[in-house]
Protein backbone atom coordinates (compact mmCIF):
# COMPACT_ATOMS: atom_id res chain seq x y z
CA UNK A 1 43.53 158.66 119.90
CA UNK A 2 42.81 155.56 121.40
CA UNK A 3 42.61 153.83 117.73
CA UNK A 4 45.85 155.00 116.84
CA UNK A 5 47.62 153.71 120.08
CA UNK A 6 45.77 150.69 119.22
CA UNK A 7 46.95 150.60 115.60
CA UNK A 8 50.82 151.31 116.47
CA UNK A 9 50.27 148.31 118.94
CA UNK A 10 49.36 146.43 116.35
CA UNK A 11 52.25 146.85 113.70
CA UNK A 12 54.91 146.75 116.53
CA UNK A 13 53.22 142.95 117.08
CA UNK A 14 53.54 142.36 113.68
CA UNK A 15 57.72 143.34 113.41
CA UNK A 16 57.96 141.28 116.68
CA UNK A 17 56.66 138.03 115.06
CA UNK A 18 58.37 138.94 111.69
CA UNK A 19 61.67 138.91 113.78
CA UNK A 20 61.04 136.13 115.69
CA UNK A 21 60.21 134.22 112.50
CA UNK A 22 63.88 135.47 111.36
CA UNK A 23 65.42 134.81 113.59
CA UNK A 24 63.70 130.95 114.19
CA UNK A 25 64.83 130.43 110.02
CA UNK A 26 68.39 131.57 110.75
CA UNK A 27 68.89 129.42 113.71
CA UNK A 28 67.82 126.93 111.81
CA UNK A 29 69.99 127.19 108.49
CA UNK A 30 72.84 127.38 110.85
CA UNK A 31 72.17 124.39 113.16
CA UNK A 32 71.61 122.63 109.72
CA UNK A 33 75.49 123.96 108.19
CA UNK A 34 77.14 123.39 111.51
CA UNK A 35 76.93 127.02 112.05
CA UNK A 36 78.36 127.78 115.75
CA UNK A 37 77.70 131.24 117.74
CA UNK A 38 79.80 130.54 119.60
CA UNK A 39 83.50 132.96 119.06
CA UNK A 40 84.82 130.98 121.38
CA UNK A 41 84.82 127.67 120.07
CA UNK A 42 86.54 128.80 116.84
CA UNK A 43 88.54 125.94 115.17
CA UNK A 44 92.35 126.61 116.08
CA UNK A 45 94.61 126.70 113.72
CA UNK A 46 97.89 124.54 114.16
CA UNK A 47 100.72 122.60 112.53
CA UNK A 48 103.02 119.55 113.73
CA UNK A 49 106.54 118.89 113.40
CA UNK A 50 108.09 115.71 113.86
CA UNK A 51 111.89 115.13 114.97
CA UNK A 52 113.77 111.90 115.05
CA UNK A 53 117.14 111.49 117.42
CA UNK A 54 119.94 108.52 117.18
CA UNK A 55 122.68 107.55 119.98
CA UNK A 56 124.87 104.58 119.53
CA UNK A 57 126.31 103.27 122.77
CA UNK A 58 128.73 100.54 123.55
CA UNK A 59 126.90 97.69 125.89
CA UNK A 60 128.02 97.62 129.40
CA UNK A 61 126.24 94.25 130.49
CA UNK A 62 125.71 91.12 128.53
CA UNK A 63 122.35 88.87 129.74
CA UNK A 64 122.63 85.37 129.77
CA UNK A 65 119.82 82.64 130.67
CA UNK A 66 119.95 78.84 130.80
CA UNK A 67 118.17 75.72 133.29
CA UNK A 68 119.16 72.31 134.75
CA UNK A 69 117.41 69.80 134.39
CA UNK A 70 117.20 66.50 135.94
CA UNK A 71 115.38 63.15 135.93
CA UNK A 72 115.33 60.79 138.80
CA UNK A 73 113.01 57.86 140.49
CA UNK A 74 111.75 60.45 143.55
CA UNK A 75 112.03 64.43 143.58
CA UNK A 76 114.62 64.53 145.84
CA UNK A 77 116.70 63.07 144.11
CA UNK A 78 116.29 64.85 140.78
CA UNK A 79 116.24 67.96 143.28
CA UNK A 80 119.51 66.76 144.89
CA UNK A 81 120.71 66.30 141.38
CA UNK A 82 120.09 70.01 140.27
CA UNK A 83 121.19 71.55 143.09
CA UNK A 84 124.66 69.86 142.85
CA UNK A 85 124.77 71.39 139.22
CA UNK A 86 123.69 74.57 140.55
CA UNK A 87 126.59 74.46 143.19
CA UNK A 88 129.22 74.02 140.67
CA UNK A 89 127.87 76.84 138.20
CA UNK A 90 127.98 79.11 140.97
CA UNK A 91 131.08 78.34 142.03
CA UNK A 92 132.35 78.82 138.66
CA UNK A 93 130.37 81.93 138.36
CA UNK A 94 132.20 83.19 141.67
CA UNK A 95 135.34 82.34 140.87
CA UNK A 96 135.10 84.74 137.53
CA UNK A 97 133.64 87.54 139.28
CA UNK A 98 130.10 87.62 138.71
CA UNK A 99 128.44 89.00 142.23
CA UNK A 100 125.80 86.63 144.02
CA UNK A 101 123.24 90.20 143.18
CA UNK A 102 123.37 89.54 139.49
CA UNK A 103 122.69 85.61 139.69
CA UNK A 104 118.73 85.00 139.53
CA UNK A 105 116.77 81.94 139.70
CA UNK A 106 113.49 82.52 138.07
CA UNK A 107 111.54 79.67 138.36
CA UNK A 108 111.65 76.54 140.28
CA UNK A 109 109.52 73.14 139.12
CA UNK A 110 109.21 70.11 139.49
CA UNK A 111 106.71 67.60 137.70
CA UNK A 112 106.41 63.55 137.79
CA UNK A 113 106.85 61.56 134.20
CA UNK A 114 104.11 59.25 132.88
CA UNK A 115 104.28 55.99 130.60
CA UNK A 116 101.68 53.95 129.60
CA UNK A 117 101.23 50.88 131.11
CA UNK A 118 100.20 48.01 128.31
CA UNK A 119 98.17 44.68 128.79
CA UNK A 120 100.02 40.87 127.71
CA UNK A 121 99.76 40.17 124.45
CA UNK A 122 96.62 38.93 123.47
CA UNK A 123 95.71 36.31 120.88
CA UNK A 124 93.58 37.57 118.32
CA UNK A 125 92.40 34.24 116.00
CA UNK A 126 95.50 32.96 114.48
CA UNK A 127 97.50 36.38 115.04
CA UNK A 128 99.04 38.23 118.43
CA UNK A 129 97.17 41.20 119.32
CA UNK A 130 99.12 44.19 119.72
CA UNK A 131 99.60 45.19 123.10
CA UNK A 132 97.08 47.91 124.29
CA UNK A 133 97.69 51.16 126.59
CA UNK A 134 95.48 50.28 129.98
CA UNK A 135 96.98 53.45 131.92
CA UNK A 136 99.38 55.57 132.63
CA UNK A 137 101.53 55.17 135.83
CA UNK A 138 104.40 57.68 137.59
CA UNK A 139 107.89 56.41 136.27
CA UNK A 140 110.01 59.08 137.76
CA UNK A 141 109.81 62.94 138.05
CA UNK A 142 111.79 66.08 136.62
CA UNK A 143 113.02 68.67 138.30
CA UNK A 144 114.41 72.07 136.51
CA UNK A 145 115.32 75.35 137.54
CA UNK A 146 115.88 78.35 135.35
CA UNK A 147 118.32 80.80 136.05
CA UNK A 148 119.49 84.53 134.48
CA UNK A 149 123.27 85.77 134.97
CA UNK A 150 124.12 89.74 134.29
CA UNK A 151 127.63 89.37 133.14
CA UNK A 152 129.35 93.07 133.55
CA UNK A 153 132.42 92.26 132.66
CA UNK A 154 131.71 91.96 128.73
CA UNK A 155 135.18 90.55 127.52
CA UNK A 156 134.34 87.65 129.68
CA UNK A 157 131.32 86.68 128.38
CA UNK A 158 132.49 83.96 125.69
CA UNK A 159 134.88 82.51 128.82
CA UNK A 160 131.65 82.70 130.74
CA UNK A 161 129.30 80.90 128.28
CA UNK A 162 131.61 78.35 127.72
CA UNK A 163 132.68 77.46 130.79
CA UNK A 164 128.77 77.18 132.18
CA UNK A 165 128.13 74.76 129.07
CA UNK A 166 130.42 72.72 129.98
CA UNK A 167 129.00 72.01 133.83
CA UNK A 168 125.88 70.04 132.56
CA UNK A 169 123.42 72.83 131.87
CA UNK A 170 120.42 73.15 128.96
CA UNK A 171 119.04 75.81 126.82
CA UNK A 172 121.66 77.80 127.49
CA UNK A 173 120.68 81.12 125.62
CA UNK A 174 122.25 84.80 125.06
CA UNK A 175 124.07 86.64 125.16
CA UNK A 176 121.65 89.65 125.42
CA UNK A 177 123.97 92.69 124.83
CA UNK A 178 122.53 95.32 126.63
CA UNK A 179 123.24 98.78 128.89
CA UNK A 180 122.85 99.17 132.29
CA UNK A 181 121.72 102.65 132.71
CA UNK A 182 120.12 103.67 129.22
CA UNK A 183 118.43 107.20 130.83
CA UNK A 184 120.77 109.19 129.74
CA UNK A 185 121.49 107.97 126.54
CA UNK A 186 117.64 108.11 125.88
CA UNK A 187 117.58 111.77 127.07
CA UNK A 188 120.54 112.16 124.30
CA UNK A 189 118.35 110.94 121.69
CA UNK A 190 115.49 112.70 122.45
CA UNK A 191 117.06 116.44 122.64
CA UNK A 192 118.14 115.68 119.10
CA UNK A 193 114.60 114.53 118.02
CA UNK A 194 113.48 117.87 119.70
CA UNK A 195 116.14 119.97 118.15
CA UNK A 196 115.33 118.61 115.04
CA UNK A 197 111.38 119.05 114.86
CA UNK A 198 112.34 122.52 116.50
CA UNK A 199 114.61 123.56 113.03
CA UNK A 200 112.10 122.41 110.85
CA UNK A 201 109.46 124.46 112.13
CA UNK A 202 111.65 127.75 112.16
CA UNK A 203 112.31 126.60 108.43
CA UNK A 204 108.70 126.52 107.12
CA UNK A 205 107.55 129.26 109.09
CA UNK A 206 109.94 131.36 107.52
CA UNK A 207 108.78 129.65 103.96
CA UNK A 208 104.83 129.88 104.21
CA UNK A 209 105.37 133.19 106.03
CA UNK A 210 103.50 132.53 108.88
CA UNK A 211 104.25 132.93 112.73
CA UNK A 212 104.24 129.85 114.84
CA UNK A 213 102.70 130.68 118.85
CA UNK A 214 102.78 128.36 122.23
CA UNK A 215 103.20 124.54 121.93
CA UNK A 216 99.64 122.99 122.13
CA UNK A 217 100.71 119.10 122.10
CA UNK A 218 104.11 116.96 122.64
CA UNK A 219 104.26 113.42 122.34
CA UNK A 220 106.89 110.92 122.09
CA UNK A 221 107.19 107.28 120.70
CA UNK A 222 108.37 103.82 122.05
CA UNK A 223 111.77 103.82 121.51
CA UNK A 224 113.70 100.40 121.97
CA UNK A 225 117.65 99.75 122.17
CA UNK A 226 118.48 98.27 118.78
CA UNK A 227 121.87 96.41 119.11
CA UNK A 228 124.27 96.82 115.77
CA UNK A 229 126.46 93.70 115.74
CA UNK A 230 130.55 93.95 114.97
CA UNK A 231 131.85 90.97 112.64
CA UNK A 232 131.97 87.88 114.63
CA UNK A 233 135.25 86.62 115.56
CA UNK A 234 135.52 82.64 116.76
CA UNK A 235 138.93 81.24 117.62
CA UNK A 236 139.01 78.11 116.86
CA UNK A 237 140.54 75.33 119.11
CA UNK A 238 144.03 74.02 118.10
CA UNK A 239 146.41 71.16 119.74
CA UNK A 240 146.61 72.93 122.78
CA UNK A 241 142.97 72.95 123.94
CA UNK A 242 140.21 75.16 122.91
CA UNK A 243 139.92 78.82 123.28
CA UNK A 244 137.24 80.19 124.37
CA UNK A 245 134.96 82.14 121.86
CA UNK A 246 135.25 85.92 121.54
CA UNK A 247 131.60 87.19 121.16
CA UNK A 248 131.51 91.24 119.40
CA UNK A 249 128.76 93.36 121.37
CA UNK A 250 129.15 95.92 118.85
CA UNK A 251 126.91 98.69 119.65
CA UNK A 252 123.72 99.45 120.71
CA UNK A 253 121.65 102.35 119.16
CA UNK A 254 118.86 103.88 121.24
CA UNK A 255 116.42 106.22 119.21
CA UNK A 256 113.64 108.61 119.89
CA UNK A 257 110.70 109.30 117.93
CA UNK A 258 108.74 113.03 118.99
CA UNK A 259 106.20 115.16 117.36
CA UNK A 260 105.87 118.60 118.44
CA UNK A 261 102.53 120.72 117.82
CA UNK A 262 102.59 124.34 117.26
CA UNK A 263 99.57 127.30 117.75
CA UNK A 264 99.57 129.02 114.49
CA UNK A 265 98.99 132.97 115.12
């Protein structure tokens, strides 16, 4: 009896290790596939839609930027210089409405100018030497300031440009066409990108026969105001004095850019 026991002992061992060795091989074909035993960690299936949205608006605010600069023997007097420059192109700018809040200086320098200083002429055999730079001394110094003007009124803006060019400024550059308050018009644009990714997936769905579950992923692209220029129109100055350019804003057109990302069931 005891030999038997013994004996049934013995071929339960032997199905134990011919399992185990199963079960090492299958492991091991599977970790060598990729296998996974996971259920969870099935790949999900899912399909993106992308959606593209266009508003035009009409600029409300047109950006201008320019600086004065002067040169003079100390720095307060090329600062004294600027600043009476500055004093008349804000008085201008007063006097046409522009508020003190959308006048900005940004920047303020000041810097000294340098020329070399050259030895006597020197005689060189039977010829004059050239003269030769020894070092450089302080001549005078610069002073500039740089300053940014938010015109609101738009239909001034060539009146505006004109008039500042004409008080002794440089680089005088713009107009920058732009909007004030573009969040709405960029919420416009991107409830038609969505509308529009949303309609094509309802399309193909139907097509491929398939049904589309929760949103897994939204994203969004850089969208940037593109301005859309009318045909300029410059009136030209006649016997009567000039006219002042009329500058077109045309339009602006703000876009949005989305890609929506569907669960497929």
């Amino acid at each position: 009896m005891e030999e038997k026991i013994k004996d049934n002992k013995k071929k339960i061992y032997k199905v134990i290790k011919l399992i185990a060795f199963l079960l090492i091989i299958i492991c091991a074909v599977r970790f060598l596939v990729g296998g996974d035993f996971s259920d969870k960690d099935k790949i999900e299936n899912t399909i993106s839609f992308s959606g593209h949205g266009e508003v035009y608006a009409v600029p409300d605010i047109a950006n201008i930027n320019f600086s004065i600069q002067k040169d003079a023997k100390t720095v307060k007097e090329a600062q004294n210089q600027v600043a009476q420059i500055e004093k008349k192109v804000l008085d201008f700018l007063k006097a046409n409405n522009v508020a003190d809040k959308d006048i900005k200086t940004t920047n303020v320098s000041f810097y000294p100018k340098y020329e070399f200083q050259y030895s006597k002429d020197m005689t060189c055999g039977a010829l004059t030497c050239p003269p030769r730079p020894e070092k450089q001394v302080i001549v005078g110094y610069t002073s500039s300031e740089n300053i940014t003007v938010k015109i609101r009124n738009t239909d001034e803006t060539g009146k505006i440009i004109e008039g500042i060019g004409a008080l002794g400024v440089s680089d005088l550059n713009g107009p920058n066409f732009a909007i004030d308050d573009e969040d709405i018009f960029k919420d416009n644009a991107r409830k038609l990108a969505i509308d529009e990714a949303k309609l094509k997936a309802r399309k193909l769905a139907k097509d491929l026969g398939i049904r589309l579950g929760k949103i897994t992923s939204f994203s969004e692209g850089e969208n940037y105001p593109r301005p859309m220029y009318e045909k300029a129109i410059m009136l030209s100055a006649d016997s009567s004095g000039s006219a002042p350019a009329e500058i077109p804003k045309g339009e602006n057109l703000i876009t949005s850019d989305v890609t929506i990302t569907y669960e497929i069931k």
